[in-house]
PDB file of N, CA and C in Angstrom:
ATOM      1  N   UNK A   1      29.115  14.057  22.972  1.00  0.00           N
ATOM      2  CA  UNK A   1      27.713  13.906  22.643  1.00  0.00           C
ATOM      3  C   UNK A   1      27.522  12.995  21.432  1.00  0.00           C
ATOM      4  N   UNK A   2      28.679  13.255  20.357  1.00  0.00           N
ATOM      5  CA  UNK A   2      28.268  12.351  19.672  1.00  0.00           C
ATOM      6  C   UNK A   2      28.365  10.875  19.271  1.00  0.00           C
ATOM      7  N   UNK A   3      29.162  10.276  20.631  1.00  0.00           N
ATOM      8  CA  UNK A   3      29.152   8.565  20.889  1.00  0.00           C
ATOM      9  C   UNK A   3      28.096   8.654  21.571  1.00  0.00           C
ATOM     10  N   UNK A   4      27.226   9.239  22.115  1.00  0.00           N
ATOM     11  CA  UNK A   4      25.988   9.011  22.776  1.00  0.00           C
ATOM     12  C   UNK A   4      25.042   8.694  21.832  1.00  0.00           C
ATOM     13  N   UNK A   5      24.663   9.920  20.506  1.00  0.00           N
ATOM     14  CA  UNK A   5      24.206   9.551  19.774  1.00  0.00           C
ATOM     15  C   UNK A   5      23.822   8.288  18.761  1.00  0.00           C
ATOM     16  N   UNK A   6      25.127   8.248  18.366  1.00  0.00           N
ATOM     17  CA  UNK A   6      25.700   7.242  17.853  1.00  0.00           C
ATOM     18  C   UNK A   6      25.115   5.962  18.553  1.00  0.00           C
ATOM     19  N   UNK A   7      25.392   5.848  19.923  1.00  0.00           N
ATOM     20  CA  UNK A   7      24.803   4.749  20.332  1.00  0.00           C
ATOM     21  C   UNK A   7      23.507   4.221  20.710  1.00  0.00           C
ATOM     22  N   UNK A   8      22.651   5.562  20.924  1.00  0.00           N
ATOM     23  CA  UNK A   8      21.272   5.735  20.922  1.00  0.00           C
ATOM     24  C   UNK A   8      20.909   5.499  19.592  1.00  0.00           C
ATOM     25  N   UNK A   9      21.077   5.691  18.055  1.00  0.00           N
ATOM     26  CA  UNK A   9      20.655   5.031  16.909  1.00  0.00           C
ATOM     27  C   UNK A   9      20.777   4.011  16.867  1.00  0.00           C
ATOM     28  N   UNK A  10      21.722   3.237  17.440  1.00  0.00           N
ATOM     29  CA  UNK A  10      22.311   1.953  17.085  1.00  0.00           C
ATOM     30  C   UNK A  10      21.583   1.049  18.147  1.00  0.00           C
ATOM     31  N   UNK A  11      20.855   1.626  19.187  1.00  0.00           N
ATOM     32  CA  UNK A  11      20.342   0.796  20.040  1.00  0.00           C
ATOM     33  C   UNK A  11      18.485   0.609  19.563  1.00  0.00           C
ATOM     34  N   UNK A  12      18.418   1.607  18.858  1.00  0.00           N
ATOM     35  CA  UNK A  12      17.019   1.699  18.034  1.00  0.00           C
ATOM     36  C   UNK A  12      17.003   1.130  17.100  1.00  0.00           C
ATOM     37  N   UNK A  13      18.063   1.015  16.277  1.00  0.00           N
ATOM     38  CA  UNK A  13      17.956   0.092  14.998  1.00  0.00           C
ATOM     39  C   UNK A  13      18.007  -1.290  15.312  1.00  0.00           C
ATOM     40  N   UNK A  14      18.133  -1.726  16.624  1.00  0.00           N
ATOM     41  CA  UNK A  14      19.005  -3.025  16.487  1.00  0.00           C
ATOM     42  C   UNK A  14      17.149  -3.375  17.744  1.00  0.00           C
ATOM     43  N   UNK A  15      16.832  -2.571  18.107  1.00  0.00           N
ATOM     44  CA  UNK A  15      15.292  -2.531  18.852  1.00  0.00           C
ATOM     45  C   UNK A  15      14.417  -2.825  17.571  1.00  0.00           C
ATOM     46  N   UNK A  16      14.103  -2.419  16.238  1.00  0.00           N
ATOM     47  CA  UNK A  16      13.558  -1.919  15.300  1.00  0.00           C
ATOM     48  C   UNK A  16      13.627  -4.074  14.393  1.00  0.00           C
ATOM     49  N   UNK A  17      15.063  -4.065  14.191  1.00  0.00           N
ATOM     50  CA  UNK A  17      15.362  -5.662  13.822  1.00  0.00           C
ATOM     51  C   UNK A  17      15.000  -6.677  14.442  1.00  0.00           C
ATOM     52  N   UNK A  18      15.107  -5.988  15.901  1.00  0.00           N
ATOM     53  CA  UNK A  18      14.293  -7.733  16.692  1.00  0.00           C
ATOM     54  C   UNK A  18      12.688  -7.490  16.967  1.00  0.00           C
ATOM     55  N   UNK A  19      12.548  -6.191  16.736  1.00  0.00           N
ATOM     56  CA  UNK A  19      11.139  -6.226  16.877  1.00  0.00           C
ATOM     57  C   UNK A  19      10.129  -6.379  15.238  1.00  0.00           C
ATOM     58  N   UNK A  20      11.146  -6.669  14.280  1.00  0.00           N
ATOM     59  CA  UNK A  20      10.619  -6.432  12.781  1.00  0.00           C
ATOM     60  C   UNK A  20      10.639  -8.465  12.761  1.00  0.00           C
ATOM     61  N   UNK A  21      11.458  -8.880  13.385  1.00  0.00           N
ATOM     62  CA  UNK A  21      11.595 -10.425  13.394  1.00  0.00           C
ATOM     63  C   UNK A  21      10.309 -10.926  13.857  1.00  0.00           C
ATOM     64  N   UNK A  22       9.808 -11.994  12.762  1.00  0.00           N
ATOM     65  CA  UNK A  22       8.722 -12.853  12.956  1.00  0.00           C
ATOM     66  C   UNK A  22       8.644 -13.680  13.951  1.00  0.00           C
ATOM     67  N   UNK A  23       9.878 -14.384  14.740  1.00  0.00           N
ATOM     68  CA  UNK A  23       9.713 -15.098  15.882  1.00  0.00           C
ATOM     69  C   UNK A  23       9.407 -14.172  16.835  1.00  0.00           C
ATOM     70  N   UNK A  24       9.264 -13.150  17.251  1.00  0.00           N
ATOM     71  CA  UNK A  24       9.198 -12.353  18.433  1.00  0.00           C
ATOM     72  C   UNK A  24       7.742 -11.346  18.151  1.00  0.00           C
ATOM     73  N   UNK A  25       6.976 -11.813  16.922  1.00  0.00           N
ATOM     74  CA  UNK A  25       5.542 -11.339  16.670  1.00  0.00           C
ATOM     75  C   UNK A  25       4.655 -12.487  17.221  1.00  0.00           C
ATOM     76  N   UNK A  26       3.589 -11.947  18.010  1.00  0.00           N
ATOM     77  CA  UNK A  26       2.214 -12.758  18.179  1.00  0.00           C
ATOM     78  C   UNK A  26       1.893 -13.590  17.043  1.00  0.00           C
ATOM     79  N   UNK A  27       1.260 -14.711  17.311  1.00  0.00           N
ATOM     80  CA  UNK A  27       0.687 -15.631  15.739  1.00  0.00           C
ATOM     81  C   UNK A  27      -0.324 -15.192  15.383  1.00  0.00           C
ATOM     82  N   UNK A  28      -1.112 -13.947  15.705  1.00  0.00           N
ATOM     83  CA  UNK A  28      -2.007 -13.348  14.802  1.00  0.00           C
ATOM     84  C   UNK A  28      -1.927 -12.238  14.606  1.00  0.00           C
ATOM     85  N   UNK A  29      -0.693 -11.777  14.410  1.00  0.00           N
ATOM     86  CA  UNK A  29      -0.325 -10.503  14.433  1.00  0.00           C
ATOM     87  C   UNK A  29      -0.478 -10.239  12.504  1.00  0.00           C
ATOM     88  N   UNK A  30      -1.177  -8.809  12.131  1.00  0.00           N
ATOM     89  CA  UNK A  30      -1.512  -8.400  11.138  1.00  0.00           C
ATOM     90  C   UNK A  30      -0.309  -8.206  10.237  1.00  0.00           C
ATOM     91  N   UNK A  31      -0.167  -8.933   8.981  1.00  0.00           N
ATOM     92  CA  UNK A  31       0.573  -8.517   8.044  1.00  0.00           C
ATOM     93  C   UNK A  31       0.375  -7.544   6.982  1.00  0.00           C
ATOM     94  N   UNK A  32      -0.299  -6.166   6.973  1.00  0.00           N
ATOM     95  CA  UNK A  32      -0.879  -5.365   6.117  1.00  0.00           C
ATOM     96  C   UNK A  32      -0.014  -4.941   5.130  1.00  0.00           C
ATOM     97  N   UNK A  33      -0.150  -4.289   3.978  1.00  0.00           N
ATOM     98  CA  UNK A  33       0.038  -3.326   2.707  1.00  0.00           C
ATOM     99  C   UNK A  33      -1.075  -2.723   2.684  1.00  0.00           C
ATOM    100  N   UNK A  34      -0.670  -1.521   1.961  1.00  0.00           N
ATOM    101  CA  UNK A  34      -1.398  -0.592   0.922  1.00  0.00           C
ATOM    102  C   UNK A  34      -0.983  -1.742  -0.347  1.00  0.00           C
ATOM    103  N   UNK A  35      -2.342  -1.562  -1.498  1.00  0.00           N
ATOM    104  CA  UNK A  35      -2.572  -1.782  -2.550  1.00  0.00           C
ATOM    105  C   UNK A  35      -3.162  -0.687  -2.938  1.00  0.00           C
ATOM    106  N   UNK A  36      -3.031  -0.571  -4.142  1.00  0.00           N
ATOM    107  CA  UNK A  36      -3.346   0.591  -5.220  1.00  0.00           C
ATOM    108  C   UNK A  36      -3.157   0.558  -6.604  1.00  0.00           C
ATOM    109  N   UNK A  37      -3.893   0.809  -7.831  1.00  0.00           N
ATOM    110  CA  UNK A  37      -3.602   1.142  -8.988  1.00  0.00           C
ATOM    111  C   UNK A  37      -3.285   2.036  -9.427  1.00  0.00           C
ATOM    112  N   UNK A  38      -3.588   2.782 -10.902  1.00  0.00           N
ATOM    113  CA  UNK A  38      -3.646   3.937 -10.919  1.00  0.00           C
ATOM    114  C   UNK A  38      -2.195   4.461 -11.507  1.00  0.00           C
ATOM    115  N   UNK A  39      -1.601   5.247 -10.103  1.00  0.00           N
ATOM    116  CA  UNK A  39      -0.346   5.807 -10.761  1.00  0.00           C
ATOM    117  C   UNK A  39       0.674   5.002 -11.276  1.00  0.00           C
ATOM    118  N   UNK A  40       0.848   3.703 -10.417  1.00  0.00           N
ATOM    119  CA  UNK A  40       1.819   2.783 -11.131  1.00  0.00           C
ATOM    120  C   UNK A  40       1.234   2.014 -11.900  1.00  0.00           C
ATOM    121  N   UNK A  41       0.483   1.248 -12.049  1.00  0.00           N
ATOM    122  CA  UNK A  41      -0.022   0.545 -13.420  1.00  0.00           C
ATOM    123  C   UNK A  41      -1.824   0.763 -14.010  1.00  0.00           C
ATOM    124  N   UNK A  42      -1.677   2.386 -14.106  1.00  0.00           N
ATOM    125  CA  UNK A  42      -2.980   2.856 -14.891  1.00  0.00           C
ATOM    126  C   UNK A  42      -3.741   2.120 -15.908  1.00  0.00           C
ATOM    127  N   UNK A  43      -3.325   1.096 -16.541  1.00  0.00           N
ATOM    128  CA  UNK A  43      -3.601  -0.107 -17.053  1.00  0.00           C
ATOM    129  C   UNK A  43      -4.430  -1.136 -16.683  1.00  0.00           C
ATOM    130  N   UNK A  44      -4.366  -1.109 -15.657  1.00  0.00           N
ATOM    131  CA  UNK A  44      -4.470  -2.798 -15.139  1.00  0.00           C
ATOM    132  C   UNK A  44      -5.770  -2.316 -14.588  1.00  0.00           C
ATOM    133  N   UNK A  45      -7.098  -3.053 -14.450  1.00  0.00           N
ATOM    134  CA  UNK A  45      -8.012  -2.450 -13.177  1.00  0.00           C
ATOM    135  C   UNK A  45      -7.813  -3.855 -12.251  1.00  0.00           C
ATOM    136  N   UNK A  46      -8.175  -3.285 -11.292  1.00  0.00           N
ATOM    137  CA  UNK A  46      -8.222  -4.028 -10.416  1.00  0.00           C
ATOM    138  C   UNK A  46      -9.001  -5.332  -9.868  1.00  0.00           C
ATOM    139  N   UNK A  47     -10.148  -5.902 -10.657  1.00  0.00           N
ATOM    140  CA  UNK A  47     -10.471  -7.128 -11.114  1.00  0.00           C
ATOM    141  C   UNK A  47      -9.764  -7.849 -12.352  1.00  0.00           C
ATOM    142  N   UNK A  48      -9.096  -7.477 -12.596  1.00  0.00           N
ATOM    143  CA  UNK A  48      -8.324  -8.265 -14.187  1.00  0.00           C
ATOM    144  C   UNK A  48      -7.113  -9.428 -13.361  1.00  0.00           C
ATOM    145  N   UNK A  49      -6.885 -10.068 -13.868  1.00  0.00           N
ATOM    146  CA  UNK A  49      -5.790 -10.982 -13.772  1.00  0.00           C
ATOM    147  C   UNK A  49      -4.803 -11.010 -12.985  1.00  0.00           C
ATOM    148  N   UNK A  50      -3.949  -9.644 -13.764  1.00  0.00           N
ATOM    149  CA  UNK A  50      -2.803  -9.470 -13.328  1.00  0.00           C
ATOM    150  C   UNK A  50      -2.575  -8.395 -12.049  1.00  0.00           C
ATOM    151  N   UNK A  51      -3.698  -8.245 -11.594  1.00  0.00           N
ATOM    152  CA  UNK A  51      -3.824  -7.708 -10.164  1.00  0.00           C
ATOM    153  C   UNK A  51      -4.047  -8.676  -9.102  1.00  0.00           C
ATOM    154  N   UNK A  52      -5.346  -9.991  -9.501  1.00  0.00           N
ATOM    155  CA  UNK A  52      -5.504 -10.828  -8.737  1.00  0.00           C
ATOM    156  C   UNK A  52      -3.479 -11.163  -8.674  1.00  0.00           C
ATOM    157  N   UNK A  53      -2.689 -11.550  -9.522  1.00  0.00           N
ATOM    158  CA  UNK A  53      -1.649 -12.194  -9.690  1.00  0.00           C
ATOM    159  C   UNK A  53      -0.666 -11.552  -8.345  1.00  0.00           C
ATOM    160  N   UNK A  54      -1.125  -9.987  -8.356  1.00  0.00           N
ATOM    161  CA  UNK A  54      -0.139  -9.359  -7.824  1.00  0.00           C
ATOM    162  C   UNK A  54      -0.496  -9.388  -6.530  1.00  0.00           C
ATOM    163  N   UNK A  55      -1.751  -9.966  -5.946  1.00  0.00           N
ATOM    164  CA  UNK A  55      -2.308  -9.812  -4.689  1.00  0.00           C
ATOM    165  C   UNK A  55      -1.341 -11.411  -4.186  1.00  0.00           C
ATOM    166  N   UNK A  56      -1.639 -12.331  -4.866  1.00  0.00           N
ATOM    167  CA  UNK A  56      -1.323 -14.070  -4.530  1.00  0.00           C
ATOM    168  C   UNK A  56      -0.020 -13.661  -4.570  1.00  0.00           C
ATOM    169  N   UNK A  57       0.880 -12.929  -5.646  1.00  0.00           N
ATOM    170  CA  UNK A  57       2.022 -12.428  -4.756  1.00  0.00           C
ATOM    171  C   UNK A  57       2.829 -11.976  -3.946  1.00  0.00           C
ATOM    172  N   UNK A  58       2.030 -10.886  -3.647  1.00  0.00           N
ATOM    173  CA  UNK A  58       2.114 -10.207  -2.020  1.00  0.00           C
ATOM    174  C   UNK A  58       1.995 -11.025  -0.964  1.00  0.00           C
ATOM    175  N   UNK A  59       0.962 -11.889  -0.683  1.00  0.00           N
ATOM    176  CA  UNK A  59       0.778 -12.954  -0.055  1.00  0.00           C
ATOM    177  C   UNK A  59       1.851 -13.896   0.061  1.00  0.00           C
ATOM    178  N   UNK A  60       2.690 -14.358  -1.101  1.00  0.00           N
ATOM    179  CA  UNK A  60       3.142 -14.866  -0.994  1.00  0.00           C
ATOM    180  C   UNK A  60       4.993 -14.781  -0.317  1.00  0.00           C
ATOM    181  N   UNK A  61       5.010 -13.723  -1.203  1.00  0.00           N
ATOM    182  CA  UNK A  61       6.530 -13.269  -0.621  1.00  0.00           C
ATOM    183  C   UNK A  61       6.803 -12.130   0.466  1.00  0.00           C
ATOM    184  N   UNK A  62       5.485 -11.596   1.437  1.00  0.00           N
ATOM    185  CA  UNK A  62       5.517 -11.047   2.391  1.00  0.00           C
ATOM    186  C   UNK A  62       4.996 -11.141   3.267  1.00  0.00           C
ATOM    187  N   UNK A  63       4.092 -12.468   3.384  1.00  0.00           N
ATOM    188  CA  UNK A  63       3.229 -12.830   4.192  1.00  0.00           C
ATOM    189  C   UNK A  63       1.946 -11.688   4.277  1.00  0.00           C
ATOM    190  N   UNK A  64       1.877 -11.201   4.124  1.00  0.00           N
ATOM    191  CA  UNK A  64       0.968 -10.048   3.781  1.00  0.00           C
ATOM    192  C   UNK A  64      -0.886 -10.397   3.831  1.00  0.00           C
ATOM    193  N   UNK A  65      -1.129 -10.106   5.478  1.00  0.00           N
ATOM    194  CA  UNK A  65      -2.466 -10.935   5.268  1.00  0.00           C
ATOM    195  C   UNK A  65      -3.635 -10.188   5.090  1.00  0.00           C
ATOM    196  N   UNK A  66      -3.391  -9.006   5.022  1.00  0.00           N
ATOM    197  CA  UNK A  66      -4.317  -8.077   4.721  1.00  0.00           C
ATOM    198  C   UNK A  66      -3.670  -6.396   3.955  1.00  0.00           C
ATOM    199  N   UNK A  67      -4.842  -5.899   3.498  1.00  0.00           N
ATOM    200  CA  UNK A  67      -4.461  -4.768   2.343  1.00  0.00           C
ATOM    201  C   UNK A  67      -4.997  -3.633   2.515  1.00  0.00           C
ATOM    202  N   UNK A  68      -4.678  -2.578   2.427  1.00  0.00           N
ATOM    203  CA  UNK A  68      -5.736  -1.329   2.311  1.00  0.00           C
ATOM    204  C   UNK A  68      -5.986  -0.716   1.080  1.00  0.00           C
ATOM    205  N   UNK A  69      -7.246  -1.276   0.382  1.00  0.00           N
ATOM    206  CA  UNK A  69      -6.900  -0.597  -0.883  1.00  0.00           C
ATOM    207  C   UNK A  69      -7.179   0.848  -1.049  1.00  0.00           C
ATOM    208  N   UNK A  70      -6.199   1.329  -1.833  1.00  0.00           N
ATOM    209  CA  UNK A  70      -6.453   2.990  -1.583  1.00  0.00           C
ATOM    210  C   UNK A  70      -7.308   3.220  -3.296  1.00  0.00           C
ATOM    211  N   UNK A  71      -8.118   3.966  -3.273  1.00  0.00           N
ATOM    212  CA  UNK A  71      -8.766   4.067  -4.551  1.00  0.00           C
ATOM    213  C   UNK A  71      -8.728   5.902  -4.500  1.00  0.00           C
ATOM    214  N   UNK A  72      -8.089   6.394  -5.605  1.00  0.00           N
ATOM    215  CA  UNK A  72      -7.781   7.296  -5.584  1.00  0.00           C
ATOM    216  C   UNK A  72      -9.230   8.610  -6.255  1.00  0.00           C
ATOM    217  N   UNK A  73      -9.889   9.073  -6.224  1.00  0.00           N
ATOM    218  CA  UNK A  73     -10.463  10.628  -6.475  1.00  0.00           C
ATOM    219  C   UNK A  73      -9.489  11.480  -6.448  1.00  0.00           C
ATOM    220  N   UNK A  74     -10.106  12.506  -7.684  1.00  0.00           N
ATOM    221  CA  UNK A  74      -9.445  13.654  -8.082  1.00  0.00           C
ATOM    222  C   UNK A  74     -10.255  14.924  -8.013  1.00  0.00           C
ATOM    223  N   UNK A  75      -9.414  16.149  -7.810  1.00  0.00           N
ATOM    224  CA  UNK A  75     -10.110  17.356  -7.911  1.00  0.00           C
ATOM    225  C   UNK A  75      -9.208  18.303  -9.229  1.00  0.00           C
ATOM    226  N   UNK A  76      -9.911  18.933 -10.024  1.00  0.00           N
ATOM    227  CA  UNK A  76      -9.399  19.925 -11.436  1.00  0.00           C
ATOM    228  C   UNK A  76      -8.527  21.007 -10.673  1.00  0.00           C
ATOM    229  N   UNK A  77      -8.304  21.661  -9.493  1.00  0.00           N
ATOM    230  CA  UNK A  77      -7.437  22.057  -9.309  1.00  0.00           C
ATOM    231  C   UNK A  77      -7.368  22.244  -7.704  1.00  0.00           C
ATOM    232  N   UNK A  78      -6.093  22.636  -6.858  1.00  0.00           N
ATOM    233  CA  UNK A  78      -6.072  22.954  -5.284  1.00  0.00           C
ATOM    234  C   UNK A  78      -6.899  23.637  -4.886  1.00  0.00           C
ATOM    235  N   UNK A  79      -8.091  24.721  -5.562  1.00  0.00           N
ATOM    236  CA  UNK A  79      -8.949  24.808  -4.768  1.00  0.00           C
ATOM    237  C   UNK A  79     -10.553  24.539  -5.081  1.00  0.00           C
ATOM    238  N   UNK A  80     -10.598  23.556  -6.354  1.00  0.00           N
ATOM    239  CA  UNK A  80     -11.540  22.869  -6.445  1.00  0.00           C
ATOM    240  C   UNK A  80     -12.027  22.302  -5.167  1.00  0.00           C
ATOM    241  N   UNK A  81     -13.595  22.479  -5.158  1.00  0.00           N
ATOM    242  CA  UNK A  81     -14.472  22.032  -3.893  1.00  0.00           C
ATOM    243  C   UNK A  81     -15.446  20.620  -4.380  1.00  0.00           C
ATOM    244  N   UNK A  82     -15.409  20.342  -5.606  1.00  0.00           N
ATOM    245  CA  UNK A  82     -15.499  19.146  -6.176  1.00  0.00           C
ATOM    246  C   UNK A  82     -14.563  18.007  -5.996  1.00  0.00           C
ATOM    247  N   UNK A  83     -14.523  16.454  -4.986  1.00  0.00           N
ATOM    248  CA  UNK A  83     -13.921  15.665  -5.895  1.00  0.00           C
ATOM    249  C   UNK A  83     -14.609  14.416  -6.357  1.00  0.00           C
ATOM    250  N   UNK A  84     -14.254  13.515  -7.404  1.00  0.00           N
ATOM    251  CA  UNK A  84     -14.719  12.798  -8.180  1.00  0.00           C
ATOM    252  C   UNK A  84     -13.536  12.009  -8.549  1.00  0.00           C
ATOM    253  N   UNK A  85     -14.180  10.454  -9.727  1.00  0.00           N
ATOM    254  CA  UNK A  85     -13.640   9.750  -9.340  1.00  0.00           C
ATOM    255  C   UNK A  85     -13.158  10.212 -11.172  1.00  0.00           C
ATOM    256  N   UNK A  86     -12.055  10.011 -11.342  1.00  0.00           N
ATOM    257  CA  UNK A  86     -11.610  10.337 -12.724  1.00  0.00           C
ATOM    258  C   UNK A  86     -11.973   9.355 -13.941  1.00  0.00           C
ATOM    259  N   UNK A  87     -12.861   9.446 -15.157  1.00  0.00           N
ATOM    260  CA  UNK A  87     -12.586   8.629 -16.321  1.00  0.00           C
ATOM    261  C   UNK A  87     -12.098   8.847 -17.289  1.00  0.00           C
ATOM    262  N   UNK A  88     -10.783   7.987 -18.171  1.00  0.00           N
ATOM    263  CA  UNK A  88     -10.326   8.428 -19.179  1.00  0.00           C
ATOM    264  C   UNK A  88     -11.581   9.326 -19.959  1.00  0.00           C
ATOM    265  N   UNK A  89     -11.067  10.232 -21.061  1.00  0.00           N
ATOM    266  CA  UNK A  89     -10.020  10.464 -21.502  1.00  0.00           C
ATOM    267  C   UNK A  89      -8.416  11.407 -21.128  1.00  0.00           C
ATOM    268  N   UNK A  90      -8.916  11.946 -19.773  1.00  0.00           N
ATOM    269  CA  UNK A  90      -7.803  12.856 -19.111  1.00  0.00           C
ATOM    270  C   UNK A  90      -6.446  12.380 -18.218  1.00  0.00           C
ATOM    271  N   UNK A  91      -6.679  11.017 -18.401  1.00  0.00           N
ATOM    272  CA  UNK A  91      -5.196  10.260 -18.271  1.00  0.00           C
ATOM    273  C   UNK A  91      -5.221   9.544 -17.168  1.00  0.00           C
ATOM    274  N   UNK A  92      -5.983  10.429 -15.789  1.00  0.00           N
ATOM    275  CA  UNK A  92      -6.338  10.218 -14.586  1.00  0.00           C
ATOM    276  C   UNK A  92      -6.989   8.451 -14.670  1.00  0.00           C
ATOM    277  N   UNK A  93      -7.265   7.323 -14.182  1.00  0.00           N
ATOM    278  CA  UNK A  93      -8.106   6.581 -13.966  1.00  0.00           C
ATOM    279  C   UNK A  93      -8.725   6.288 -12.525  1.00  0.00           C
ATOM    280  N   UNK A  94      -9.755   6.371 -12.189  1.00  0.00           N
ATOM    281  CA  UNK A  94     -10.219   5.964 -10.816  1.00  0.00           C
ATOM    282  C   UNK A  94     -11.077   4.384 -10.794  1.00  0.00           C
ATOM    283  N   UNK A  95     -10.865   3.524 -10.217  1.00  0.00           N
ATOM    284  CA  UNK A  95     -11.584   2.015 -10.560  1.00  0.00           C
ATOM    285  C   UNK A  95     -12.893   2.272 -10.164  1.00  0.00           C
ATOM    286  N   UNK A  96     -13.579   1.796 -10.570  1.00  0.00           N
ATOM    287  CA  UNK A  96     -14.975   1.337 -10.250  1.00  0.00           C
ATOM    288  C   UNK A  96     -15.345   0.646  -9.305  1.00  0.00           C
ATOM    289  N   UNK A  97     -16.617   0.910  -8.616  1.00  0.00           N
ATOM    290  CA  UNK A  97     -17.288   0.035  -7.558  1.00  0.00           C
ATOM    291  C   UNK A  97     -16.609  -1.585  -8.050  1.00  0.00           C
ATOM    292  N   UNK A  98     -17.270  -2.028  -9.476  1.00  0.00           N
ATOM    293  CA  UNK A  98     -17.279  -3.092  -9.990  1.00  0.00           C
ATOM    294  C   UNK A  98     -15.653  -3.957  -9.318  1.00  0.00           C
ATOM    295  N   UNK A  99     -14.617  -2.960  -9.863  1.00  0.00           N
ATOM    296  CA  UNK A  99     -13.421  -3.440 -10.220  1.00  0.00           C
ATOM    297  C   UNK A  99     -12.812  -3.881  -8.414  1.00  0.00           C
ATOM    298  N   UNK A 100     -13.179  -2.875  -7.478  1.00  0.00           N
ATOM    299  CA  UNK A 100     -12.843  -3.208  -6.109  1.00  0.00           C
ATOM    300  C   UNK A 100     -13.422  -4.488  -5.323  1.00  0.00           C
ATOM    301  N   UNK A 101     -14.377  -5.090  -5.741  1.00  0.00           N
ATOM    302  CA  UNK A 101     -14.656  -6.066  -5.343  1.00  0.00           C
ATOM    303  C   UNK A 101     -14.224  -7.801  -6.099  1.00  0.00           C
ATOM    304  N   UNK A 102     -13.865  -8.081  -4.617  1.00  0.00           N
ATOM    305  CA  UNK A 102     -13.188  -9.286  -4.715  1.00  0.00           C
ATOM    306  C   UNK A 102     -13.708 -10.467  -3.706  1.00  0.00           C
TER     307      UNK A 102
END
């Protein structure tokens, strides 16, 4: 059973590589990401600079032709029935209408 296995992964991974290959994608086939702030660079909002920077990068080194931006809301605890969008001073940041538009 387990050269069967074995060869059933190996026939999926190697399905998975030619189907991950750009010559064997449609020419309008969607290049998506998630984008997001927040937990990794709570800093930055998302109209500033160095986000535009990081978008023309994505673009650039993944072909990446579209994004989902995830904009994160918070609730004060698991069974809070409130959620909202977080403003410092509690560490949390949630972007603004303002900052999502591009």
């Amino acid at each position: 059973m387990r050269p069967l296995l074995s060869l059933t992964l190996l026939l999926c991974l190697l399905c998975l590589a030619l189907c991950a290959s750009s010559s064997l994608l449609p020419h309008d086939f969607q290049r998506g990401m998630s984008y997001a702030n927040g937990k990794y660079c709570p800093f930055v909002r998302l109209n500033e600079e160095p986000a535009k920077q990081s978008l023309r990068e994505l673009k650039e080194q993944t072909g990446t032709t579209a994004i989902s931006l995830i904009v994160t809301w918070f609730q004060e605890t698991v069974n809070s029935t409130v959620i909202a969008p977080n403003r410092p001073p509690n560490g949390k940041r949630s972007p603004t209408d303002e900052e999502t538009e591009h």
